[in-house]
C-alpha atoms as a PDB file:
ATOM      1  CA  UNK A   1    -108.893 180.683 -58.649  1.00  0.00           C
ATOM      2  CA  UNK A   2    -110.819 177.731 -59.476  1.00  0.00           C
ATOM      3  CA  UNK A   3    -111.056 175.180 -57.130  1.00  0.00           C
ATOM      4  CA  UNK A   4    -112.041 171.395 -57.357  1.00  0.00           C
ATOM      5  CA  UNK A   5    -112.397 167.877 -55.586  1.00  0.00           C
ATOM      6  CA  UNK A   6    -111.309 164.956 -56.706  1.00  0.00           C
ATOM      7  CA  UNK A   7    -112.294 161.460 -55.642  1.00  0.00           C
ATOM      8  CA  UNK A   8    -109.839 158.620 -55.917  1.00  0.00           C
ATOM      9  CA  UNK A   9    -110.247 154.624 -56.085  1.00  0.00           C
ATOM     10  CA  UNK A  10    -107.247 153.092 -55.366  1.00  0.00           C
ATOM     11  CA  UNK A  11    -106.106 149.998 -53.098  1.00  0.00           C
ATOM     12  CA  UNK A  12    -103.186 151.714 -51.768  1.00  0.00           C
ATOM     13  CA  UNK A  13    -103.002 152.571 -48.443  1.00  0.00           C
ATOM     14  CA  UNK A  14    -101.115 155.487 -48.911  1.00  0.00           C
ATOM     15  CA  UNK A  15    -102.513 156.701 -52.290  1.00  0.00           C
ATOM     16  CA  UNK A  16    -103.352 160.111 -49.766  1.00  0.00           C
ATOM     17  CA  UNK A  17     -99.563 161.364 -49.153  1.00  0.00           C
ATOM     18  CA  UNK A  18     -99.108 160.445 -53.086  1.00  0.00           C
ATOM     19  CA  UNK A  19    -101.756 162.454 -53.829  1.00  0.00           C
ATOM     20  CA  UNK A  20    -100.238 165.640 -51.966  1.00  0.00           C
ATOM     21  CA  UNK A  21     -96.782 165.442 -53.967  1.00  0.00           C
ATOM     22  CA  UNK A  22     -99.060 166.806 -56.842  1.00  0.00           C
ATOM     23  CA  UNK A  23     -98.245 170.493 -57.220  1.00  0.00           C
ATOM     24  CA  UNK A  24    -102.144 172.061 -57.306  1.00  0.00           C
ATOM     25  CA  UNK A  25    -103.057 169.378 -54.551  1.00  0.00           C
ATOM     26  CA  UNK A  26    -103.862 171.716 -51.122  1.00  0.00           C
ATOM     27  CA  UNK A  27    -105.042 168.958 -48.959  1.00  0.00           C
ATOM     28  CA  UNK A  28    -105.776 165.273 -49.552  1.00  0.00           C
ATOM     29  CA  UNK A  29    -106.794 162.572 -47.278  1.00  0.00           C
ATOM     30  CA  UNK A  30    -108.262 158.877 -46.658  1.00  0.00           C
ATOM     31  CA  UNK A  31    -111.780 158.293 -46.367  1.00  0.00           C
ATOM     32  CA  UNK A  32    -114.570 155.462 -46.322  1.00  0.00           C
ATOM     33  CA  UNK A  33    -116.933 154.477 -49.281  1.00  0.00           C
ATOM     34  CA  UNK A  34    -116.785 153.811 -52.787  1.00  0.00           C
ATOM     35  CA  UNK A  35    -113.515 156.141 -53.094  1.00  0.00           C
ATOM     36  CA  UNK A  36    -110.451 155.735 -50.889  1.00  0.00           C
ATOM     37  CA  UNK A  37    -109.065 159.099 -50.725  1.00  0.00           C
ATOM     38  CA  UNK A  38    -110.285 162.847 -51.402  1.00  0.00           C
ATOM     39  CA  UNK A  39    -107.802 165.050 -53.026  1.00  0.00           C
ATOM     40  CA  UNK A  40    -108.901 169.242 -53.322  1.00  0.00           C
ATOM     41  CA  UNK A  41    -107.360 171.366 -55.531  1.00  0.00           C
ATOM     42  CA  UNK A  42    -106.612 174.479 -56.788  1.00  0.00           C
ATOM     43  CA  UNK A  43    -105.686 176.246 -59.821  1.00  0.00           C
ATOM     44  CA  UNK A  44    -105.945 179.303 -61.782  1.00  0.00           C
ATOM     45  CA  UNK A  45    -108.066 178.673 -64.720  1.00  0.00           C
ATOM     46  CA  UNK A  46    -110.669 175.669 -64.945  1.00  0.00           C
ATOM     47  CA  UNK A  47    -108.654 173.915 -68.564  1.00  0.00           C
ATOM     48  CA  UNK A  48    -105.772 173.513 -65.662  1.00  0.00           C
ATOM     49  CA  UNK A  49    -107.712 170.948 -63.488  1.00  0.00           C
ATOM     50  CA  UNK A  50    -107.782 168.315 -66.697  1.00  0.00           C
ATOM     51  CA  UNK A  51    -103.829 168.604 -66.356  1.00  0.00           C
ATOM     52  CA  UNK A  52    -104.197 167.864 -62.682  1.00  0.00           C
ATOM     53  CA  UNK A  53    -106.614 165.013 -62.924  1.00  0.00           C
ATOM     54  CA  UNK A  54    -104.638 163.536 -65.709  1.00  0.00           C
ATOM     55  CA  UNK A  55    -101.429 163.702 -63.647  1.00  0.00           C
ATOM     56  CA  UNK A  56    -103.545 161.808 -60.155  1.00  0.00           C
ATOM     57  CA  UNK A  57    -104.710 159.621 -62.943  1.00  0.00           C
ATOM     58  CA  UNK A  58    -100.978 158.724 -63.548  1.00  0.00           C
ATOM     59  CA  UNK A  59    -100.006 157.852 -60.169  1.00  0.00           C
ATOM     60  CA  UNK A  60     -99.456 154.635 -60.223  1.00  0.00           C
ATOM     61  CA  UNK A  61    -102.346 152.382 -58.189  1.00  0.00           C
ATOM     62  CA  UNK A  62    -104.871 154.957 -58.854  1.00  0.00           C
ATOM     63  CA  UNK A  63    -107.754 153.119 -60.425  1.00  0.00           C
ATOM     64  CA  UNK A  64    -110.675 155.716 -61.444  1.00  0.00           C
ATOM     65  CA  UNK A  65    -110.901 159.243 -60.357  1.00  0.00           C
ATOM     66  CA  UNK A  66    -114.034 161.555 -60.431  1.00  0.00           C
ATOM     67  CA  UNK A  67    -113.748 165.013 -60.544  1.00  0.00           C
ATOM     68  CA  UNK A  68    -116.474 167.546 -58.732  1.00  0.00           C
ATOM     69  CA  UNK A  69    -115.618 171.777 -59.721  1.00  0.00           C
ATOM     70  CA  UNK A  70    -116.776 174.368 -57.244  1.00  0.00           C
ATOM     71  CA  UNK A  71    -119.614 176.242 -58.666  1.00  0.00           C
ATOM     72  CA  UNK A  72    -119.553 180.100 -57.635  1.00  0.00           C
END
């Protein structure tokens, strides 16, 4: 399993429970800073989490997204 976090810009103040209807999505939630929410994911080979990012990307009010994968 690969495993990733992705940081989301977005004014919406619920972009987080958007972000959890996303199938790979485990957990996502608000925070403070230059991003608004946090969304971690998981999948089963690393060319999966483009899919994913592409598809929070897609959500409508999210501005810019920037992806971080787990390093083992």
């Amino acid at each position: 399993m690969v495993k990733a976090v992705v940081l989301v810009k977005s004014p919406k103040k619920l972009i987080a429970a958007r972000l959890r209807m996303v199938k790979s999505v485990y957990d996502s939630f608000a925070v403070s800073g230059q991003f608004d929410a946090v969304a971690l994911i998981e999948v089963g080979e690393l060319a999966q989490i483009k899919e994913v990012t592409n598809e929070i990307q897609g959500i409508r009010g999210v501005e810019r997204t920037e992806t971080m994968v787990q390093v083992v």
